[in-house]
N, C-alpha and C. Protein backbone atom coordinates (compact mmCIF):
# COMPACT_ATOMS: atom_id res chain seq x y z
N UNK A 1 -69.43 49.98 -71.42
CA UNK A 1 -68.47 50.19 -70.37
C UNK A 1 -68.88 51.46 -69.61
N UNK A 2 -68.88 51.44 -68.58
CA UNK A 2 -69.24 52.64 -67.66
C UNK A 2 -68.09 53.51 -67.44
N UNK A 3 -68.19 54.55 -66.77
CA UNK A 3 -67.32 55.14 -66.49
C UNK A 3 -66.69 54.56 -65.26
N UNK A 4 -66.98 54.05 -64.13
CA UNK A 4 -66.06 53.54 -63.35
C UNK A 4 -64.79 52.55 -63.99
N UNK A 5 -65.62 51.75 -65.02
CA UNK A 5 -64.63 50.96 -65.64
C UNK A 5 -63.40 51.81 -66.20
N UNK A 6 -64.13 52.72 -67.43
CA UNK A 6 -62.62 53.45 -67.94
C UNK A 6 -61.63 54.21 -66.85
N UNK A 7 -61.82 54.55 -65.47
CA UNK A 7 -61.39 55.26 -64.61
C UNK A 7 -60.02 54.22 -64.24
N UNK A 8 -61.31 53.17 -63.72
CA UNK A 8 -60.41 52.07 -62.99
C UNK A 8 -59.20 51.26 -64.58
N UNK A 9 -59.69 51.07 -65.37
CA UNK A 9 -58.35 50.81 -66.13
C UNK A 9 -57.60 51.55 -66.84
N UNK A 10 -58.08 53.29 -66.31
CA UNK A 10 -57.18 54.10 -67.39
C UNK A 10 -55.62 54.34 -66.59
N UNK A 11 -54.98 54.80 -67.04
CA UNK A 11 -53.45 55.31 -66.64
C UNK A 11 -53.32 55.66 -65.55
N UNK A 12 -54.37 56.38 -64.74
CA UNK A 12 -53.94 57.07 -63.04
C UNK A 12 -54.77 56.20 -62.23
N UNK A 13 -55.20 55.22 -62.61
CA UNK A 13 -56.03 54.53 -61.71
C UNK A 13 -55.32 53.74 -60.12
N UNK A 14 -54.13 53.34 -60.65
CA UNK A 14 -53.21 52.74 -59.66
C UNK A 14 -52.33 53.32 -59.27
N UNK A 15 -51.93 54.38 -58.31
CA UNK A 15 -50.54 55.04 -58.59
C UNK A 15 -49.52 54.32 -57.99
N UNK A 16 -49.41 53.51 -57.30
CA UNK A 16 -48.74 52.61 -57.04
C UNK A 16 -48.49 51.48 -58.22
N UNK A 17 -48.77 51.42 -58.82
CA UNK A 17 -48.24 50.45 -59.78
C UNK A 17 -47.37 50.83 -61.19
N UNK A 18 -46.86 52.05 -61.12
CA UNK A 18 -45.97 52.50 -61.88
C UNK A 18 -44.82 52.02 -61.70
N UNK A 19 -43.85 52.24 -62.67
CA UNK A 19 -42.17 51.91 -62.16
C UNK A 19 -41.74 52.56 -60.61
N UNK A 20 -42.28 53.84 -60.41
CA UNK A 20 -41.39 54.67 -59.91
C UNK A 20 -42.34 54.81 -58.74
N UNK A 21 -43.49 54.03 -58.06
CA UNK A 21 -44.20 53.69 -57.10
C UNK A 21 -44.95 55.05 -56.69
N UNK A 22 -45.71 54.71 -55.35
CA UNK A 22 -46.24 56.18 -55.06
C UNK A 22 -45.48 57.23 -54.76
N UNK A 23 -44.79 57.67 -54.64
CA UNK A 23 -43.51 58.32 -54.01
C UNK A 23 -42.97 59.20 -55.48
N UNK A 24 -42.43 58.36 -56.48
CA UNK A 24 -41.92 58.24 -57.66
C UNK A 24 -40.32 59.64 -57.30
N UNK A 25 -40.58 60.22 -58.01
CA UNK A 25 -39.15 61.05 -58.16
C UNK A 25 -39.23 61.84 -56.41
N UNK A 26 -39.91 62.47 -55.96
CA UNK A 26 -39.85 62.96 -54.84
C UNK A 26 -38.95 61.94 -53.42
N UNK A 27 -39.97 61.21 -53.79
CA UNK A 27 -38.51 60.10 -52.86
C UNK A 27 -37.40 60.05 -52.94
N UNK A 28 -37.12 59.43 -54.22
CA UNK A 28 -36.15 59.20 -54.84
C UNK A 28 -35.20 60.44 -54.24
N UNK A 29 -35.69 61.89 -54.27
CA UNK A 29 -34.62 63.11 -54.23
C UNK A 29 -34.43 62.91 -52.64
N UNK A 30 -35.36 62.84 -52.08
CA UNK A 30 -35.26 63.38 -50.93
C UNK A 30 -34.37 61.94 -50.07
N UNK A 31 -34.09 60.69 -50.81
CA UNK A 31 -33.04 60.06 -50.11
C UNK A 31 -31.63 60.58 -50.48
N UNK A 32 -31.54 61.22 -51.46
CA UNK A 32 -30.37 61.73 -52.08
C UNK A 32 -30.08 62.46 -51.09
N UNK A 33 -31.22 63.67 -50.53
CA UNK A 33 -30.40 64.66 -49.88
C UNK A 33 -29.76 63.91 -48.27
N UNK A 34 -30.75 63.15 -48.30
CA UNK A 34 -30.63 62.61 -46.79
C UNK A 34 -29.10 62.23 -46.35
N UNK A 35 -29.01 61.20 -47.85
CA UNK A 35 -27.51 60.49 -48.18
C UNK A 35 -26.96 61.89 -47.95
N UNK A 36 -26.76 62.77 -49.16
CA UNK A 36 -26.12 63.73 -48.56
C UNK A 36 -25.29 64.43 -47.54
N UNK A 37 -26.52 65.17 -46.94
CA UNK A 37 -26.85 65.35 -45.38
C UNK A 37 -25.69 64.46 -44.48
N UNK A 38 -25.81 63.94 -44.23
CA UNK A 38 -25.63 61.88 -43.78
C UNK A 38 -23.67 62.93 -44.19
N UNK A 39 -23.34 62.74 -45.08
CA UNK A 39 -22.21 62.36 -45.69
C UNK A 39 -21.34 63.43 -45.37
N UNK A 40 -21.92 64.67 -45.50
CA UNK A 40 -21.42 66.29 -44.92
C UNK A 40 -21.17 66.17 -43.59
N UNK A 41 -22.05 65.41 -42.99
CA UNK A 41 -22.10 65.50 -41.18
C UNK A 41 -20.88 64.69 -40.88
N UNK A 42 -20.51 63.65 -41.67
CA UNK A 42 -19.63 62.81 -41.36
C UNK A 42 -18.08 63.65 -41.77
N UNK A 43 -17.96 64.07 -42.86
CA UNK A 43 -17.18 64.61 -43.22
C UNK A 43 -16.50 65.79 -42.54
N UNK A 44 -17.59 66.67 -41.97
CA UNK A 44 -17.46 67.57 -41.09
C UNK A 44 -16.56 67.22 -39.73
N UNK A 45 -16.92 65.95 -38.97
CA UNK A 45 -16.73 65.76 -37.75
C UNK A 45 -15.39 64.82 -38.12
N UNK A 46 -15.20 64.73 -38.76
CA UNK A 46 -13.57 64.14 -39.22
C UNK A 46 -13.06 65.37 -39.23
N UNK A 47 -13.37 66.52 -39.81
CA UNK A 47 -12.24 67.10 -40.37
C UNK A 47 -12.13 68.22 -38.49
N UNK A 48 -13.38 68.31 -38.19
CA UNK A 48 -12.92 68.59 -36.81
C UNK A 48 -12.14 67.78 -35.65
N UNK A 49 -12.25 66.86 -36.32
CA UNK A 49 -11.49 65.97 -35.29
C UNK A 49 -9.81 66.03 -35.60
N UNK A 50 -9.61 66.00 -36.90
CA UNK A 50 -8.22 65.95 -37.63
C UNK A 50 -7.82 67.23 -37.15
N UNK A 51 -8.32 68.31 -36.89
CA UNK A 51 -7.42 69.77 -36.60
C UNK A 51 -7.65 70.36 -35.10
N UNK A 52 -8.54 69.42 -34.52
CA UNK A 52 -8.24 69.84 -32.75
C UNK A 52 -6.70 68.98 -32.28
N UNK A 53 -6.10 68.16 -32.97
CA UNK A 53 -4.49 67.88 -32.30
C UNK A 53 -4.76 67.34 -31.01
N UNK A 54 -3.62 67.48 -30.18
CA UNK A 54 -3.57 66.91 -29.00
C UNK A 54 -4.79 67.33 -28.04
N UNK A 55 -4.64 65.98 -27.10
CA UNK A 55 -5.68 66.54 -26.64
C UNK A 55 -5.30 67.71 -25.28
N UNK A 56 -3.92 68.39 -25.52
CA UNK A 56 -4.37 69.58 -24.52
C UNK A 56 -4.24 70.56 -25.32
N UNK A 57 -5.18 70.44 -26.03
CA UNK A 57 -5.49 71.98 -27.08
C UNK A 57 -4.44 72.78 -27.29
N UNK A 58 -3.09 72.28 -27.87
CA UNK A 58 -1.99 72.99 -28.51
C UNK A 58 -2.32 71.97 -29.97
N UNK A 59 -2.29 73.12 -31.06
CA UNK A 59 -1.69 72.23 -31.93
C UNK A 59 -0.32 71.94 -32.43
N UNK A 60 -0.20 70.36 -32.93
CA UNK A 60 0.91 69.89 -32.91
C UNK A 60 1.86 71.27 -33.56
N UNK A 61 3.18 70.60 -33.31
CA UNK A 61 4.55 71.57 -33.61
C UNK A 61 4.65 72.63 -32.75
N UNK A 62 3.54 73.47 -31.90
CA UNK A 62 3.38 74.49 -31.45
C UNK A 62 4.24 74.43 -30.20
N UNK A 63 5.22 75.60 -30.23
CA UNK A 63 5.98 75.81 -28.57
C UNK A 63 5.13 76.03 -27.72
N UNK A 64 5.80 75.35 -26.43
CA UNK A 64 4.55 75.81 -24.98
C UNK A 64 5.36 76.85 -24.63
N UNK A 65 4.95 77.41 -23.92
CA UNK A 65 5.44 78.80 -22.97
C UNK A 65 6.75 79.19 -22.72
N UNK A 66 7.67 77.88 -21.79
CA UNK A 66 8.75 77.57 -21.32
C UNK A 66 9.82 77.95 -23.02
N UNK A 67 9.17 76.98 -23.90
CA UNK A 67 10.27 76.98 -25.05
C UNK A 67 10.21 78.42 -25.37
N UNK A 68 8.92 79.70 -25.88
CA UNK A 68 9.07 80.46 -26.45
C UNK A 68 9.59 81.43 -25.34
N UNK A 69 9.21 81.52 -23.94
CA UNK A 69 10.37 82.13 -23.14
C UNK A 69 12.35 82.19 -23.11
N UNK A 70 12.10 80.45 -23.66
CA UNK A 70 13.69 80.31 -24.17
C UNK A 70 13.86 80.88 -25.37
N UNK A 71 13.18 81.19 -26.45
CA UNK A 71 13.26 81.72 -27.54
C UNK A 71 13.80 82.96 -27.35
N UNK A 72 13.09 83.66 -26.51
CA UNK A 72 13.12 85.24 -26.28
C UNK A 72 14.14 85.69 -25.26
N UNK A 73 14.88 84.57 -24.94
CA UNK A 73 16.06 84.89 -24.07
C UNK A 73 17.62 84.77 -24.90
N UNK A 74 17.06 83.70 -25.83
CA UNK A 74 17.80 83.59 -26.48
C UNK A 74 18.42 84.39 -27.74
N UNK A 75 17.42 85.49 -28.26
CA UNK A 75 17.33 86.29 -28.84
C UNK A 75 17.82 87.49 -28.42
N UNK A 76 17.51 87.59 -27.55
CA UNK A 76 18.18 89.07 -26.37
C UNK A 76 17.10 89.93 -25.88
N UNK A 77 15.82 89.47 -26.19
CA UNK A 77 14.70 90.51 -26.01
C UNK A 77 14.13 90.86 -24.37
N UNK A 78 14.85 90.34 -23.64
CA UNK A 78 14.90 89.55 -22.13
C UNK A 78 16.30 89.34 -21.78
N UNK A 79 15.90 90.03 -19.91
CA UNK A 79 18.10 89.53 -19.78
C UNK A 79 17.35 88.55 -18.81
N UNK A 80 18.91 88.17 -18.23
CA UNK A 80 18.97 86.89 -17.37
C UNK A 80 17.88 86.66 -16.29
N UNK A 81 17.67 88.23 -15.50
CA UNK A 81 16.83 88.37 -14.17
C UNK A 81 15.43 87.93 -14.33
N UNK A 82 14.78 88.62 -15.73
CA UNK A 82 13.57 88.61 -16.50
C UNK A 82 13.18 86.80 -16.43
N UNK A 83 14.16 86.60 -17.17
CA UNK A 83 14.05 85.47 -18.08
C UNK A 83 13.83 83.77 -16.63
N UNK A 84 14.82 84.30 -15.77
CA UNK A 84 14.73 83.33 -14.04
C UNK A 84 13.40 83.82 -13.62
N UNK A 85 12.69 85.00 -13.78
CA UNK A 85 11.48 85.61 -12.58
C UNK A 85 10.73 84.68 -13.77
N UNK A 86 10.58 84.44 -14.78
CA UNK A 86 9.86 84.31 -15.95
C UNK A 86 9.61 82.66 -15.82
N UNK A 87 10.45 82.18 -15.84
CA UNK A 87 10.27 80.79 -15.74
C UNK A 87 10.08 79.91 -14.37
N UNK A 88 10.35 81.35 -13.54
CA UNK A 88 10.06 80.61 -12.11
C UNK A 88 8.52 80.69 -11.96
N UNK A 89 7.97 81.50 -12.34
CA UNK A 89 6.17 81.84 -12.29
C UNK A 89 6.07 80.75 -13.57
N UNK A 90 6.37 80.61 -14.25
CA UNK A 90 5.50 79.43 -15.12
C UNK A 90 5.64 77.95 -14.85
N UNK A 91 6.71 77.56 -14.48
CA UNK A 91 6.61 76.75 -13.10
C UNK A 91 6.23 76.33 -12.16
N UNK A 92 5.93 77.34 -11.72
CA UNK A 92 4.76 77.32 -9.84
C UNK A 92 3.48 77.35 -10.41
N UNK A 93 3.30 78.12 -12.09
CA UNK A 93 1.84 78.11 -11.96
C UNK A 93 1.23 77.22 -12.86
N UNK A 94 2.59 75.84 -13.55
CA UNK A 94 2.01 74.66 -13.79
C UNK A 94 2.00 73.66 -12.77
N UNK A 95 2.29 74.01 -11.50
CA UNK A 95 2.14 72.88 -10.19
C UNK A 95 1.26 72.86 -9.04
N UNK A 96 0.24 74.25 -9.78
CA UNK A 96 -0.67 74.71 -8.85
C UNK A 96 -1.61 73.86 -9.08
């Protein structure tokens, strides 16, 4: 038997013909991370999506302007004059 022979039928002769192909564990990882990868990105852009709320960038429950102006009138922190100049400018300058 020559040496080409023992080469060609010893153990590394084929590396493709193992269980775990040419690639073997390195593949194998690097679809893992991919999956991964893959799964974070998805996860990510849900959870940004779940906490931007409405789409005019208040999040939900949150008072707009008008209510927490009524808040603060209602409280006493603001008198009447304040509170009319106050809501008349937030008014005109949501119709602009």
């Amino acid at each position: 038997m020559n040496a080409i022979a023992v080469v060609m039928q010893g153990r590394w002769w084929c590396p493709m013909c193992g269980p775990a192909g040419p690639w073997g564990w390195s593949m194998m990882l690097s679809w893992v991370v991919v999956v991964a990868v893959v799964v974070a990105l998805a996860w990510l852009l849900l959870q940004g999506a779940a906490r931007r709320g409405p789409h005019d960038g208040t999040p939900p429950g949150s008072p707009n302007a008008e209510e927490i102006l009524r808040q603060r009138y209602a409280r006493g922190e603001i008198d009447r004059d304040t509170y009319l100049r106050m809501l008349d400018d937030l008014q005109r300058g949501s119709s602009r």
